[in-house]
C-alpha atoms as a PDB file:
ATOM      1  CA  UNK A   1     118.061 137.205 130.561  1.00  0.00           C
ATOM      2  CA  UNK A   2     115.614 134.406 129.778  1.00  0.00           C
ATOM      3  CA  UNK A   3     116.655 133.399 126.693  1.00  0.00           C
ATOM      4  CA  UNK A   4     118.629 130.399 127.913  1.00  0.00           C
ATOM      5  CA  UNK A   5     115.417 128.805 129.728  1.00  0.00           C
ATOM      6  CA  UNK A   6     113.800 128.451 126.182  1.00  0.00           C
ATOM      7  CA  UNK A   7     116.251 125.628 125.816  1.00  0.00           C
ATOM      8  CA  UNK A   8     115.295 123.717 129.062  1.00  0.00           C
ATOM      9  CA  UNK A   9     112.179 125.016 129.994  1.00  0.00           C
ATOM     10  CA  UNK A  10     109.987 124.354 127.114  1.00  0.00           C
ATOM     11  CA  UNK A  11     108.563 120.615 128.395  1.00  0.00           C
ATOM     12  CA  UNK A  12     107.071 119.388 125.403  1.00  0.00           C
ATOM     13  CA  UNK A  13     105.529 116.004 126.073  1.00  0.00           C
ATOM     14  CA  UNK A  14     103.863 113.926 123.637  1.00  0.00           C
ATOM     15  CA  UNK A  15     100.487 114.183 122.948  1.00  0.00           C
ATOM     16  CA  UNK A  16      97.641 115.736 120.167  1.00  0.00           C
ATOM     17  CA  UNK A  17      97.301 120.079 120.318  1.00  0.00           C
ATOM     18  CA  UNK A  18      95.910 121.279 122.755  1.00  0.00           C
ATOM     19  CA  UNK A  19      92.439 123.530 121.955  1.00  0.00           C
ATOM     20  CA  UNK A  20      92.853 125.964 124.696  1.00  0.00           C
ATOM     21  CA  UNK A  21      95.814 126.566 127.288  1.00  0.00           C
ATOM     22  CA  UNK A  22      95.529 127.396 131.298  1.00  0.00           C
ATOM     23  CA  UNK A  23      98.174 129.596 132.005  1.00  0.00           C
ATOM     24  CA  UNK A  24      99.577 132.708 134.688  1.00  0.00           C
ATOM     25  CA  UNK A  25     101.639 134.989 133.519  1.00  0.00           C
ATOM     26  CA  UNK A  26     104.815 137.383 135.304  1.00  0.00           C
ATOM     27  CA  UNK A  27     106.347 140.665 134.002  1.00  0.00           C
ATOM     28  CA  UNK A  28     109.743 139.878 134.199  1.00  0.00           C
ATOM     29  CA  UNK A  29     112.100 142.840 133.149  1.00  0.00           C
ATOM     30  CA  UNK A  30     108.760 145.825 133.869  1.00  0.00           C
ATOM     31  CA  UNK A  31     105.972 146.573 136.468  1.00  0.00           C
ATOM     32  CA  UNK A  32     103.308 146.246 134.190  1.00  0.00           C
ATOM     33  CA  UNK A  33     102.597 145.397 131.289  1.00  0.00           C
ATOM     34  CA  UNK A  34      99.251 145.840 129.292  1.00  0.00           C
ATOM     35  CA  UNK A  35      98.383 143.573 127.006  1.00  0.00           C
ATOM     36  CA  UNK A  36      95.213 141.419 125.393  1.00  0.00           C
ATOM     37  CA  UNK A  37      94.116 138.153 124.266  1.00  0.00           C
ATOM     38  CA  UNK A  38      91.435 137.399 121.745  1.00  0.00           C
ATOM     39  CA  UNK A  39      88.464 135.854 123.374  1.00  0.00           C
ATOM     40  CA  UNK A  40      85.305 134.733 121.060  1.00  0.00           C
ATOM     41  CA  UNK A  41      87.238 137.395 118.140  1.00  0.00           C
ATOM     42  CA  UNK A  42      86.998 139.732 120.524  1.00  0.00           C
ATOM     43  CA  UNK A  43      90.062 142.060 122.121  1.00  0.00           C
ATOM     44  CA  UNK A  44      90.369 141.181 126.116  1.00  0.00           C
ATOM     45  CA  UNK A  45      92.610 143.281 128.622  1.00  0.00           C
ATOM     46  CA  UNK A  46      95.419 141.553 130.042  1.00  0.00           C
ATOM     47  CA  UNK A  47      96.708 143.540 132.527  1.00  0.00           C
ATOM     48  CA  UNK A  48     100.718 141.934 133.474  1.00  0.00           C
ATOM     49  CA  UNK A  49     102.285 142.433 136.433  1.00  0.00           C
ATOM     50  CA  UNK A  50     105.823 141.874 137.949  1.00  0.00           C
ATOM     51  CA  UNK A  51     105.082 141.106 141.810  1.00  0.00           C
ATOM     52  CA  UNK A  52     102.772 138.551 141.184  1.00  0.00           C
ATOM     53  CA  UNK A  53     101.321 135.830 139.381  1.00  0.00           C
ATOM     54  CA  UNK A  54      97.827 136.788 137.347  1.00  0.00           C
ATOM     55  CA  UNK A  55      95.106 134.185 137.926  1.00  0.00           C
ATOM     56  CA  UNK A  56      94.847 131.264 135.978  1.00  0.00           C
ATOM     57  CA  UNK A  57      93.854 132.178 132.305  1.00  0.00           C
ATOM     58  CA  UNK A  58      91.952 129.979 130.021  1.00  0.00           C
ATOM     59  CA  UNK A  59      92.646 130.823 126.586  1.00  0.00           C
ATOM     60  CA  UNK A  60      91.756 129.550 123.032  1.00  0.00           C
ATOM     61  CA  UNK A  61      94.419 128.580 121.159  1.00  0.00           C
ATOM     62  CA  UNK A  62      95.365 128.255 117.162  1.00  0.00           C
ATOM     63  CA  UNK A  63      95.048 125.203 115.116  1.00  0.00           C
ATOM     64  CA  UNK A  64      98.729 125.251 115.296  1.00  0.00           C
ATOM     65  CA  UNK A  65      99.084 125.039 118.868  1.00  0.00           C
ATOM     66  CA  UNK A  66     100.062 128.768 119.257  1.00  0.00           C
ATOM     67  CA  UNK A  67      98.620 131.755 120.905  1.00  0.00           C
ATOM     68  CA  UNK A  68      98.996 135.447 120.006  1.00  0.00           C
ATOM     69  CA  UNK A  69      98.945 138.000 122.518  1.00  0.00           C
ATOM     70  CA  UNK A  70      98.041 141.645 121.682  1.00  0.00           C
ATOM     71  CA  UNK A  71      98.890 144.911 122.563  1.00  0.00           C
ATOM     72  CA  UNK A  72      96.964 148.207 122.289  1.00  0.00           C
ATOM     73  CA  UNK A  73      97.733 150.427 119.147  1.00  0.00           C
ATOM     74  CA  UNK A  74      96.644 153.848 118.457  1.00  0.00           C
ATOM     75  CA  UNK A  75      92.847 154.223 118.508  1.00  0.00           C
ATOM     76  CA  UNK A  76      91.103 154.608 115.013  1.00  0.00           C
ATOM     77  CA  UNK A  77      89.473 157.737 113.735  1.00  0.00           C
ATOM     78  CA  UNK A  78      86.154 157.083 116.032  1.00  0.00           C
ATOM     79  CA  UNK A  79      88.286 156.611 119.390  1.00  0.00           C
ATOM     80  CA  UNK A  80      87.736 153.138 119.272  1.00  0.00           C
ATOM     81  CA  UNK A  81      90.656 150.767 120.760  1.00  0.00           C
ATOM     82  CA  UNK A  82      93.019 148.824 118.322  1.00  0.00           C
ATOM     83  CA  UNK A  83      95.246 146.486 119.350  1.00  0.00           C
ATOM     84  CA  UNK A  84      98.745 144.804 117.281  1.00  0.00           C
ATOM     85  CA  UNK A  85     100.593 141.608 117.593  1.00  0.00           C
ATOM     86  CA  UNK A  86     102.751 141.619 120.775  1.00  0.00           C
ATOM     87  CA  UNK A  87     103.940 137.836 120.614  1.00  0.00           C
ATOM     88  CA  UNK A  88     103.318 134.538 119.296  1.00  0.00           C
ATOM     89  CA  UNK A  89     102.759 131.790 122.467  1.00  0.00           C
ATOM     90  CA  UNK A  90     103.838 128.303 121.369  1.00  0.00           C
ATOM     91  CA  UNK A  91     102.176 126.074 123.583  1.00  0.00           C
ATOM     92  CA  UNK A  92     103.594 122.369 123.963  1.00  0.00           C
ATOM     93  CA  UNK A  93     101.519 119.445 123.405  1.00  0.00           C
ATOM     94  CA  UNK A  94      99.218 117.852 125.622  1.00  0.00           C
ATOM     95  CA  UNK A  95      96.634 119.288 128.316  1.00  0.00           C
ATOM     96  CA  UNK A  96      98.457 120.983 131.443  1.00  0.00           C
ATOM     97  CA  UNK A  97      99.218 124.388 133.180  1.00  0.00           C
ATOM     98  CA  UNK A  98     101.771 126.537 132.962  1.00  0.00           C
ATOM     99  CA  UNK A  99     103.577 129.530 133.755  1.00  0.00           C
ATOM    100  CA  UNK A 100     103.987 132.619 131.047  1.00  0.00           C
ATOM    101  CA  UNK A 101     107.331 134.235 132.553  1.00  0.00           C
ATOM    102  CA  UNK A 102     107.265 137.640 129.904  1.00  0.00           C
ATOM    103  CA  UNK A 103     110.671 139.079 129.445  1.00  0.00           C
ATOM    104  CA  UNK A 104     111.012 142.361 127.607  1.00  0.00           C
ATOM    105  CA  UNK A 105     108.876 146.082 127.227  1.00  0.00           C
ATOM    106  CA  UNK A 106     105.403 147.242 126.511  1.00  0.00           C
ATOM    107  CA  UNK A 107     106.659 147.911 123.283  1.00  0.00           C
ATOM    108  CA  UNK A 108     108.131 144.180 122.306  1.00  0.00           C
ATOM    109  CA  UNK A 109     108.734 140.539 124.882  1.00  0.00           C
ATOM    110  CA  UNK A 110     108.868 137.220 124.509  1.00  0.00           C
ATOM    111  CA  UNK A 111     107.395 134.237 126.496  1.00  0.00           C
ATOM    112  CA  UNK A 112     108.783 132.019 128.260  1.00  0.00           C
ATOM    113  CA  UNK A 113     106.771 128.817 128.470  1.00  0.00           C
ATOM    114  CA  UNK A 114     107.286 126.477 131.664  1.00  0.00           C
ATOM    115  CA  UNK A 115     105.311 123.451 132.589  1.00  0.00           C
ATOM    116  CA  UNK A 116     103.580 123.884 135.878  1.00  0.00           C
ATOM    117  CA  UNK A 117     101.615 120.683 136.430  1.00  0.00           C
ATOM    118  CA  UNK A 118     102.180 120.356 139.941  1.00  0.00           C
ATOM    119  CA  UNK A 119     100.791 123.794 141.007  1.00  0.00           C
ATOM    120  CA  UNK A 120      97.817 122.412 142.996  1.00  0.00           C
ATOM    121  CA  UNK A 121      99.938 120.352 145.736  1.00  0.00           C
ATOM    122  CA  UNK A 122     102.889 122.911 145.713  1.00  0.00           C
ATOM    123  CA  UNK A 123     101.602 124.587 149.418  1.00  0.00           C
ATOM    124  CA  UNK A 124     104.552 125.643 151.483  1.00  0.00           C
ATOM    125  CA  UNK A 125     107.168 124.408 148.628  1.00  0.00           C
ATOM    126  CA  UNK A 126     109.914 126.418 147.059  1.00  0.00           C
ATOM    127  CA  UNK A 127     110.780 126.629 143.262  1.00  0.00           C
ATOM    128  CA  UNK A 128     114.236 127.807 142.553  1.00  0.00           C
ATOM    129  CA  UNK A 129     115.026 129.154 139.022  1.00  0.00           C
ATOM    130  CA  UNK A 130     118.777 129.934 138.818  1.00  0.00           C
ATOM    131  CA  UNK A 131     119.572 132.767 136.233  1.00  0.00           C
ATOM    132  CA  UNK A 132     122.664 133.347 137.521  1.00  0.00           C
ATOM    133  CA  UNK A 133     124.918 131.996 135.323  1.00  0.00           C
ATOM    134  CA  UNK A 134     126.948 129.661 137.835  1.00  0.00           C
ATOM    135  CA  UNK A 135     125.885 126.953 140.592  1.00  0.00           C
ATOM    136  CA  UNK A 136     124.173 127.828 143.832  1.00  0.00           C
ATOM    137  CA  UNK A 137     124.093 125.583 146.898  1.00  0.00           C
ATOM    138  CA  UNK A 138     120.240 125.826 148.575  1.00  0.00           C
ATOM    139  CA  UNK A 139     120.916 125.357 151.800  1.00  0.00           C
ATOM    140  CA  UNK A 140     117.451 125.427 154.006  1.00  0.00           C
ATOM    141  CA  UNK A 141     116.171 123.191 157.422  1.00  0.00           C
ATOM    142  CA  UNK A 142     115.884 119.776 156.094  1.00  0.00           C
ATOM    143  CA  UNK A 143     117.387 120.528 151.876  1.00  0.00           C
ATOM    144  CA  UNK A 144     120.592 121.088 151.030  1.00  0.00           C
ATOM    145  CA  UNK A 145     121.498 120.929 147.056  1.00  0.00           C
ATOM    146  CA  UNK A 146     123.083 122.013 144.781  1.00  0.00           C
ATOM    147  CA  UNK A 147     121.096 123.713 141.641  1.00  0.00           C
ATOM    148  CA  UNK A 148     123.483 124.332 138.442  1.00  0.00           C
ATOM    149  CA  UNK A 149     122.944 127.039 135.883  1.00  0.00           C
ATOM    150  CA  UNK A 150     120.244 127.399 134.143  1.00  0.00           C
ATOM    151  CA  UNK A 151     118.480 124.724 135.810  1.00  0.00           C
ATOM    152  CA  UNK A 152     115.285 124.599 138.428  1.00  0.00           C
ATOM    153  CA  UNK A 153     113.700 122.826 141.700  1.00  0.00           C
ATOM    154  CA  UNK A 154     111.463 122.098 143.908  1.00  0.00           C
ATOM    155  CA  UNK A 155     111.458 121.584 147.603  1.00  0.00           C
ATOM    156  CA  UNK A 156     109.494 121.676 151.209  1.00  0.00           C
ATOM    157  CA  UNK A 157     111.814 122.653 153.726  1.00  0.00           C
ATOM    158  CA  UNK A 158     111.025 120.832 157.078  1.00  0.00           C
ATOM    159  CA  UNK A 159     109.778 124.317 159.028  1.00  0.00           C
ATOM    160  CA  UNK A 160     107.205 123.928 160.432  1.00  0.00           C
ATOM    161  CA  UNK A 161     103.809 125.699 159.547  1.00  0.00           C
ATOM    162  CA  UNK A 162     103.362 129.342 161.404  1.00  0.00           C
ATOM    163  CA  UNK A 163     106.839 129.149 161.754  1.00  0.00           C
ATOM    164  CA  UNK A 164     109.704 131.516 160.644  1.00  0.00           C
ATOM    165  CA  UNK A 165     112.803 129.531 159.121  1.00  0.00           C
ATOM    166  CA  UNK A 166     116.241 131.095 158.366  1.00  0.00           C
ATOM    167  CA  UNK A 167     118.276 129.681 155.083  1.00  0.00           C
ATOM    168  CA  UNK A 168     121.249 130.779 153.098  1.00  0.00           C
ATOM    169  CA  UNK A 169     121.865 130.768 149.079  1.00  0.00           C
ATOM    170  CA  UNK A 170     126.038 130.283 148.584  1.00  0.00           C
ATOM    171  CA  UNK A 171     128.293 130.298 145.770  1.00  0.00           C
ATOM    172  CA  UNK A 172     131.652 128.582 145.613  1.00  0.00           C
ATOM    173  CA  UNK A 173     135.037 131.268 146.329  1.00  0.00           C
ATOM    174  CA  UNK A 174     138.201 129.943 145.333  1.00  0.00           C
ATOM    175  CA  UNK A 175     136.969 126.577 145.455  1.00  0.00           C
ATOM    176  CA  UNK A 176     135.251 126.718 148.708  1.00  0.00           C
ATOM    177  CA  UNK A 177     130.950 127.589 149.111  1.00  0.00           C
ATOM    178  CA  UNK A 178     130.046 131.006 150.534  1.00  0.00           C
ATOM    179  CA  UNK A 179     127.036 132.862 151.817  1.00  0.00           C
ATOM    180  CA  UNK A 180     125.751 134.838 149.152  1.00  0.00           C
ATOM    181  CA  UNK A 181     121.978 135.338 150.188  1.00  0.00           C
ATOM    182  CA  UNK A 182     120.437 135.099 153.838  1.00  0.00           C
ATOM    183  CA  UNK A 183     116.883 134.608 153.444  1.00  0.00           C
ATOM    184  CA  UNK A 184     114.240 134.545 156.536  1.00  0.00           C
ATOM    185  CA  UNK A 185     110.358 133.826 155.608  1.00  0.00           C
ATOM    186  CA  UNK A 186     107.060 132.471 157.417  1.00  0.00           C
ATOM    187  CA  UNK A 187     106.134 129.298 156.346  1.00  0.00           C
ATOM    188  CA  UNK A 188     103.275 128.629 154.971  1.00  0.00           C
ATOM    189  CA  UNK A 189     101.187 125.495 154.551  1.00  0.00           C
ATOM    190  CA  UNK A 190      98.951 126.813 151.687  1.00  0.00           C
ATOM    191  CA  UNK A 191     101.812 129.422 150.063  1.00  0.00           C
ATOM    192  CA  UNK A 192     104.473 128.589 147.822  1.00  0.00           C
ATOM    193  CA  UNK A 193     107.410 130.930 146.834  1.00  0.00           C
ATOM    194  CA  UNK A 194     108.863 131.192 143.296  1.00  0.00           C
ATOM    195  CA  UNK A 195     112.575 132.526 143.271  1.00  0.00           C
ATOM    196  CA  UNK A 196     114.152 133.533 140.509  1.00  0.00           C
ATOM    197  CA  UNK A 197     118.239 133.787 141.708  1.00  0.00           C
ATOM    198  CA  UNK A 198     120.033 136.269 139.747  1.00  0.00           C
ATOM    199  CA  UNK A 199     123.832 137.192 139.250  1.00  0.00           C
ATOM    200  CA  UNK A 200     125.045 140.749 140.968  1.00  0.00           C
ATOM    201  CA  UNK A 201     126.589 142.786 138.848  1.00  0.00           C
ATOM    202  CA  UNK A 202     128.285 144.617 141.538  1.00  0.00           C
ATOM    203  CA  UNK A 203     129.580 141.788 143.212  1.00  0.00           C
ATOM    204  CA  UNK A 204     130.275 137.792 141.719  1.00  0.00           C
ATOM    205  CA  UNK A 205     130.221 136.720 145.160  1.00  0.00           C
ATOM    206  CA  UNK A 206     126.767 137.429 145.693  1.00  0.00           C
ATOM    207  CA  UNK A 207     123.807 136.801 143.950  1.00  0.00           C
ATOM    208  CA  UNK A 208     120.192 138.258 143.964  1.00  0.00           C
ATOM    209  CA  UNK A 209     117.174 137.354 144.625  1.00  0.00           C
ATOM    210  CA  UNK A 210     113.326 138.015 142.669  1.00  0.00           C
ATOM    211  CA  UNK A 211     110.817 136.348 144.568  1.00  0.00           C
ATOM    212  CA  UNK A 212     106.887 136.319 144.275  1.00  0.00           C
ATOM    213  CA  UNK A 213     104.887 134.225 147.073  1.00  0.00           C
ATOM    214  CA  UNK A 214     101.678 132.678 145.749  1.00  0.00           C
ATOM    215  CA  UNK A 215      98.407 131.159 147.484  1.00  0.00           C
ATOM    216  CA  UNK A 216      98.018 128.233 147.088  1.00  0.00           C
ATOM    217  CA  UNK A 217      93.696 127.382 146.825  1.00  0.00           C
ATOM    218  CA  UNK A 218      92.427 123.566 147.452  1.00  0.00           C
ATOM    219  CA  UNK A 219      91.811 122.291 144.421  1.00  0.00           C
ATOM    220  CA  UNK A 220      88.095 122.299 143.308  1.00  0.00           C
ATOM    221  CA  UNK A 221      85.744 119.024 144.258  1.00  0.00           C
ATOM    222  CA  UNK A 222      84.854 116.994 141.295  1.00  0.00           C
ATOM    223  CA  UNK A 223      82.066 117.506 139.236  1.00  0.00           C
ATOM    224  CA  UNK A 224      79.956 114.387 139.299  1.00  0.00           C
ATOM    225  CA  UNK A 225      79.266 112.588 136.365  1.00  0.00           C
ATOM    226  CA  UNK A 226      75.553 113.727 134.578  1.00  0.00           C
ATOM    227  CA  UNK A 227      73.959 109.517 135.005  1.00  0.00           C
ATOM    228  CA  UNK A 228      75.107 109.722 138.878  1.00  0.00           C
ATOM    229  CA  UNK A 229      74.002 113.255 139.684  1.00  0.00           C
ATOM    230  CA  UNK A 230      70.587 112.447 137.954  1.00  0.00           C
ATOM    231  CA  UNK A 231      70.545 108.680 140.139  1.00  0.00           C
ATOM    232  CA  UNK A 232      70.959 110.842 143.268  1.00  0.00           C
ATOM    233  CA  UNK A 233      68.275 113.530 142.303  1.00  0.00           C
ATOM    234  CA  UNK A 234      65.773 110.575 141.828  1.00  0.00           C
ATOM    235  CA  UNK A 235      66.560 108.714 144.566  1.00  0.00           C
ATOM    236  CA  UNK A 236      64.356 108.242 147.554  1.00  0.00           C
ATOM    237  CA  UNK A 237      64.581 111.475 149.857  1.00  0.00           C
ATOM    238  CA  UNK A 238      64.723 110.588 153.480  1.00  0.00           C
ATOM    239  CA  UNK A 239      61.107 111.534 155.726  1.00  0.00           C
ATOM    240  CA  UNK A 240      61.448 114.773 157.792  1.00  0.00           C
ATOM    241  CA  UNK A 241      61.771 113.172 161.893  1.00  0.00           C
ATOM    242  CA  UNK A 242      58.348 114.268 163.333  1.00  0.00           C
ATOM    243  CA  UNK A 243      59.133 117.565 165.675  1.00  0.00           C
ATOM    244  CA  UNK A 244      58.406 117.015 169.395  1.00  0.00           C
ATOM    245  CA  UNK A 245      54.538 118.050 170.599  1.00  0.00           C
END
């Protein structure tokens, strides 16, 4: 199913390789999936779910830019936990975030690698993957496009915050657009939802929907630079006011 986003998902800008990777990851064809990364040369759960997004994992990667992700193996004579190659992560060049979308068992998967740079100002935005094989028209208050196969976006609809907004996914029949999809949600000024919009294989002139909602957090303040947090520890501290008799 997500073999085709390899092709267009992959950004890989120019720049030097990276030393470490910030990533979440997705199940995508299983509930859960257990898994582990190497942290300091030591074995670190990774526990993988399909409803949501982990948290943001900061990982060491390979000279080469890649990242292996383990799963557990039998246990050794002592009862002490061993773990195998599940994958091999190639990470593209440059600093960024990104989104591990994991397609395939406990037993075997492969990682889909897609840029996600834009993460901290997505509140109240939709991102529209289309997996299903033909074009969809997005039709929500204040967007209306067309996303072809195999292809992605990202939009605010003009709802308002608090407020429920009605929208419909169609395909085209016999050269004319359709409903395929009603959708109804609450916007939400610090949520964004990821849909992934899948062909029915009980009926071409409908599609489905796999959706995961995500909070959005403010991004952290900036850490002040070492010479100006020393300046302002120095500096002269203010006199107490004198308290009333």
């Amino acid at each position: 199913m997500l073999l085709p986003l390899l092709v267009w998902l992959a950004v890989t800008p120019s720049g030097e390789t990276p030393a470490e990777v910030h990533f979440r990851a997705l199940a995508f064809d299983t509930p859960r999936l257990q898994l582990a990364l190497m942290v300091h040369k030591k074995p670190v759960s990774l526990e993988v779910y399909g409803q949501a997004l982990t948290p943001e994992i900061t990982a060491e990667l390979n000279k080469d830019g890649t990242l292996e992700i383990l799963k557990p193996a039998s246990p050794d004579p002592t009862g002490k936990p061993t773990y195998q190659l599940y994958t091999t992560v190639t990470v593209p060049p440059g600093n960024g975030k990104f989104l591990f979308i994991i397609s395939g068992n406990q037993e075997q998967g492969k990682v889909t690698v897609i840029n996600d740079n834009d993460v901290n100002g997505a509140g109240g935005t939709f991102r529209f993957f289309n997996l299903s094989g033909h074009a969809v028209n997005l039709a929500f208050p204040g967007f209306n496009q067309v996303l072809t196969a195999n292809n992605n976006l990202t939009f605010k609809p003009t709802t308002k915050n608090g407020e429920y907004g009605q929208a419909q996914v169609l395909v085209t029949v016999d050269g004319t657009w359709k409903p395929a999809k009603n959708l109804r949600w609450l916007q939400l000024d610090d949520t964004r939802i990821i849909y992934f919009v899948l062909a029915d294989p009980t009926d071409p002139q409908r599609v489905q929907l796999r959706g995961i909602e995500e909070r959005i957090l403010p991004a952290a303040p900036p850490v002040p630079e070492p010479g100006k947090a020393a300046e302002k520890k120095t500096g002269t501290t203010p006199k107490r006011p004198k308290s009333n008799p």
